[in-house]
N, C-alpha and C. Protein backbone atom coordinates (compact mmCIF):
# COMPACT_ATOMS: atom_id res chain seq x y z
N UNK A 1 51.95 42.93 46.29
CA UNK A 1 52.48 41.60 46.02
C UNK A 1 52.46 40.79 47.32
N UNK A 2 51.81 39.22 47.42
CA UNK A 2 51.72 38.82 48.25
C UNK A 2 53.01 37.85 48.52
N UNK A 3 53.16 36.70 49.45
CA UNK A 3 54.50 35.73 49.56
C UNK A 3 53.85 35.17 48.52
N UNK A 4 53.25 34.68 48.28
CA UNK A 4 53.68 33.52 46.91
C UNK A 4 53.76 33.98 45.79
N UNK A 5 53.25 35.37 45.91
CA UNK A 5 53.82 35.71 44.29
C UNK A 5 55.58 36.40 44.53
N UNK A 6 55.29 36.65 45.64
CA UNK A 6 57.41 36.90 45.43
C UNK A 6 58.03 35.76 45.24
N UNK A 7 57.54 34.31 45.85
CA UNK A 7 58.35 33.24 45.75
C UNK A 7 58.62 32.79 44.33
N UNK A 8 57.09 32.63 44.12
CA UNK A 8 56.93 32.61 42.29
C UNK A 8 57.83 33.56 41.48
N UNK A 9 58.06 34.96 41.91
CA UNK A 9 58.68 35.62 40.78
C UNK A 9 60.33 35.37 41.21
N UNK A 10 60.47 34.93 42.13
CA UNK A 10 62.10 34.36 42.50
C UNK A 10 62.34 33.14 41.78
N UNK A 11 61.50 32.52 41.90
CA UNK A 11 61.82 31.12 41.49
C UNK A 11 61.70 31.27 40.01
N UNK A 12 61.32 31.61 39.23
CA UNK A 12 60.93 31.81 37.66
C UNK A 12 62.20 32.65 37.00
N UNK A 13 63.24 33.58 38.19
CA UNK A 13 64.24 34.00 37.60
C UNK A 13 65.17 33.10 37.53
N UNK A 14 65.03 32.38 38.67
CA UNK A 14 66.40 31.39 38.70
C UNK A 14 66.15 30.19 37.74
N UNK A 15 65.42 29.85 37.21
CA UNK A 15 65.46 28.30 36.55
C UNK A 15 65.13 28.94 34.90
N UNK A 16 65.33 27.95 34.36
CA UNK A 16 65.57 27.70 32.70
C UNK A 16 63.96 27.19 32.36
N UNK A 17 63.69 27.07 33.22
CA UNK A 17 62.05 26.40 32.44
C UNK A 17 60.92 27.00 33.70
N UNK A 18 60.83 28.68 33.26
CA UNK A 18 59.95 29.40 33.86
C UNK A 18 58.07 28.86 34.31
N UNK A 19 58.24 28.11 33.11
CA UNK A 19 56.48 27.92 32.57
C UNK A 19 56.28 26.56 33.53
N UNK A 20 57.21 25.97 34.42
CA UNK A 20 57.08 24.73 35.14
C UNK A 20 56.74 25.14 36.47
N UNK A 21 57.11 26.59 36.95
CA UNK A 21 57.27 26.41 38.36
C UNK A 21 55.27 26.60 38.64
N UNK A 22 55.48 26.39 40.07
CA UNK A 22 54.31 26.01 40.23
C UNK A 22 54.52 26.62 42.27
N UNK A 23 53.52 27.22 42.46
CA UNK A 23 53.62 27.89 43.89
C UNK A 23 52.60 27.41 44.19
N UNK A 24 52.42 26.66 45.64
CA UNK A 24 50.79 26.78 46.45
C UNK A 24 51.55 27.16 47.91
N UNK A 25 50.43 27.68 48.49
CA UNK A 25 50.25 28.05 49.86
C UNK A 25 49.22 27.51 51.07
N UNK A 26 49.63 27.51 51.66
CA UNK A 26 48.86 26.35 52.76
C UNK A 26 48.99 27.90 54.49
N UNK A 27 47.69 28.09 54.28
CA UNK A 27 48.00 29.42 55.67
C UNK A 27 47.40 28.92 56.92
N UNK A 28 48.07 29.10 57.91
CA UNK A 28 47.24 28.17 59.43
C UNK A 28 47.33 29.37 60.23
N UNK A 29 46.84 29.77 61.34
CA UNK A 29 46.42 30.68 62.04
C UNK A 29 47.96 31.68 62.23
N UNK A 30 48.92 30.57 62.83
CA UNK A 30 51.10 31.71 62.80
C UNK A 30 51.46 31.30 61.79
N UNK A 31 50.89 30.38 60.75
CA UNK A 31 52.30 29.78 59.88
C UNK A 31 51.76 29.75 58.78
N UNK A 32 52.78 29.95 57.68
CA UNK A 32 51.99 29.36 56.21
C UNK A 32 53.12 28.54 56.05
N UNK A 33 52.70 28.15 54.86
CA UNK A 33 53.58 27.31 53.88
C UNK A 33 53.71 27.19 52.78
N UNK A 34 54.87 27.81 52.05
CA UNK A 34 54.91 27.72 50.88
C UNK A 34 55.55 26.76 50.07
N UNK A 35 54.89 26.18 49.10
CA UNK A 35 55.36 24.66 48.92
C UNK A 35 55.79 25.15 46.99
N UNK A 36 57.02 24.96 46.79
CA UNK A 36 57.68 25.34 45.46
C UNK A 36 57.93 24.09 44.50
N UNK A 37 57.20 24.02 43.54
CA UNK A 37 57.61 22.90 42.82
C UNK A 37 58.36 23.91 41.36
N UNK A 38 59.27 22.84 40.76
CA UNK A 38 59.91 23.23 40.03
C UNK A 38 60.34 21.95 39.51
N UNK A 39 60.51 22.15 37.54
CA UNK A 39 61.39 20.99 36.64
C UNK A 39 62.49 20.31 37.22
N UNK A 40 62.46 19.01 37.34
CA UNK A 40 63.06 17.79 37.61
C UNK A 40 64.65 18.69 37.39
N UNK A 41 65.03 19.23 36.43
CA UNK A 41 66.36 19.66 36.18
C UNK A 41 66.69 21.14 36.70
N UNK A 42 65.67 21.36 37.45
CA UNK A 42 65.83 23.13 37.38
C UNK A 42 65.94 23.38 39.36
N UNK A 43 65.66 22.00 39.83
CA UNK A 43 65.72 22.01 41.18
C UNK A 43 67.20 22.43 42.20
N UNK A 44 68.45 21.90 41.27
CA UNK A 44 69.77 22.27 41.49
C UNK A 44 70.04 23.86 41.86
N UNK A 45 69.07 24.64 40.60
CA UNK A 45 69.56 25.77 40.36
C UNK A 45 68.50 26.39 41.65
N UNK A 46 67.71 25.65 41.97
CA UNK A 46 66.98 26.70 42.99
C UNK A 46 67.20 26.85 44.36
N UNK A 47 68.02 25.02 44.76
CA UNK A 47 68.81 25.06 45.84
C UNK A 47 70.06 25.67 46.31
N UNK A 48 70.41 25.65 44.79
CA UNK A 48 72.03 26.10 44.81
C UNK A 48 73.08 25.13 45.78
N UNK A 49 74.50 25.72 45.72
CA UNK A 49 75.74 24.91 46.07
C UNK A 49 75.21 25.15 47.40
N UNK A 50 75.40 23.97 48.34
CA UNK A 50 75.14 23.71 49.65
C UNK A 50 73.97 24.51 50.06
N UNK A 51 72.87 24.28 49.33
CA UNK A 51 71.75 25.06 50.05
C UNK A 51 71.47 26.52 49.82
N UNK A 52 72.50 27.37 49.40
CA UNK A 52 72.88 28.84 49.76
C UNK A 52 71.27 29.15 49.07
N UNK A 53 71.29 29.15 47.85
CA UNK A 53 70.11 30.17 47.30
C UNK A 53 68.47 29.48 47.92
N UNK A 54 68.64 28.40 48.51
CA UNK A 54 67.24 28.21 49.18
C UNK A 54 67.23 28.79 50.51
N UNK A 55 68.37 29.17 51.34
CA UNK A 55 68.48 29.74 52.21
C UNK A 55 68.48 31.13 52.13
N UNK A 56 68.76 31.61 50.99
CA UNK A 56 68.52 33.51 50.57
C UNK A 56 67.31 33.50 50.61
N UNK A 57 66.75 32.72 49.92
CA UNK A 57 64.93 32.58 49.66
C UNK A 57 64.36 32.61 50.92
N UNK A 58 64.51 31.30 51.78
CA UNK A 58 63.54 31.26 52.87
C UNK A 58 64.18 33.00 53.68
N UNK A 59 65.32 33.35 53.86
CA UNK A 59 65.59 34.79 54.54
C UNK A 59 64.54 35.77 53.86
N UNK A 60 64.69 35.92 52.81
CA UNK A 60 63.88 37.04 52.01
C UNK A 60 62.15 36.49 52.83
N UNK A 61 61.57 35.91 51.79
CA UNK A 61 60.28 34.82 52.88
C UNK A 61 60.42 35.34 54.30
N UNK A 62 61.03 35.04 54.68
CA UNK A 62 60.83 35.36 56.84
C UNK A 62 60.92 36.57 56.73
N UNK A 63 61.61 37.93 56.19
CA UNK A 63 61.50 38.80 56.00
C UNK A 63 60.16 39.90 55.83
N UNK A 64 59.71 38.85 54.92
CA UNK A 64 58.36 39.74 54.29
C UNK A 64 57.23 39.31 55.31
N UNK A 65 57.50 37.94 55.56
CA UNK A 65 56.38 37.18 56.20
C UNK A 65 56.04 38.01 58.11
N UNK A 66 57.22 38.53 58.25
CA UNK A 66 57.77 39.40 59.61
C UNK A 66 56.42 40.36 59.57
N UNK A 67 56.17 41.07 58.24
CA UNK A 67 55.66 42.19 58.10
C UNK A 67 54.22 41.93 58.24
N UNK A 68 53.77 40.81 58.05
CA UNK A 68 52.45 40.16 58.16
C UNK A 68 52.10 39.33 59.63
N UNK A 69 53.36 39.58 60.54
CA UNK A 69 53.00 38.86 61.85
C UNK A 69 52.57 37.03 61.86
N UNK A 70 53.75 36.68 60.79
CA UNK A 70 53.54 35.33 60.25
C UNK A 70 54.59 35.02 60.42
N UNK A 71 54.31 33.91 60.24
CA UNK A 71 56.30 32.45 59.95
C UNK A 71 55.72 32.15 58.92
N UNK A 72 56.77 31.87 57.52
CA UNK A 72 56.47 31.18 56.59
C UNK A 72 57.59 30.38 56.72
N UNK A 73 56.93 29.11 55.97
CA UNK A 73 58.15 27.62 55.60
C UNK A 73 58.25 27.93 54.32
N UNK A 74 59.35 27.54 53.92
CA UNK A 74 59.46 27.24 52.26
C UNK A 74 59.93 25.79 52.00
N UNK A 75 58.86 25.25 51.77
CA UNK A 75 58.93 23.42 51.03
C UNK A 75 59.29 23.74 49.71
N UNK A 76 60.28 22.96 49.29
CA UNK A 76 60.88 22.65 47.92
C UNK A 76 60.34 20.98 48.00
N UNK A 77 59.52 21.01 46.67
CA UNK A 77 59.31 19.80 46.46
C UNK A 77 59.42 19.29 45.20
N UNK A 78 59.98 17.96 45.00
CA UNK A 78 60.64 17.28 44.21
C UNK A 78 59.68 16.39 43.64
């Protein structure tokens, strides 16, 4: 399993409208970027109260991304 399919399978647990989310990746020589789109209504649930569950996410992300001698970003886009 690569980062965007973990992001993808994170993001598809947390929201109510699975069939919307949408993952791309953007990779540059240290950094990628993972850019998360998700339903107009389902964006709350992915940020969570003050940020918390986009901040579990990007931890998990830097985590894995560690193992690949990478930085990943995680863009939430609206």
């Amino acid at each position: 399993m690569d980062i965007k399919d973990l992001v993808e399978f994170i993001a598809k647990s947390l929201v109510d409208s699975p069939d919307q989310v949408r993952v791309s990746e953007t990779e540059g020589e240290h950094t990628m970027v993972i850019e998360l789109e998700v339903a107009k209504e389902d964006i709350g649930k992915v940020i969570g109260r003050r940020g918390r569950t986009a901040q579990a996410v990007r931890t998990i992300l830097g985590a894995a991304s560690a193992k690949l001698g990478k930085k990943a970003v995680l863009e939430i886009v609206d």
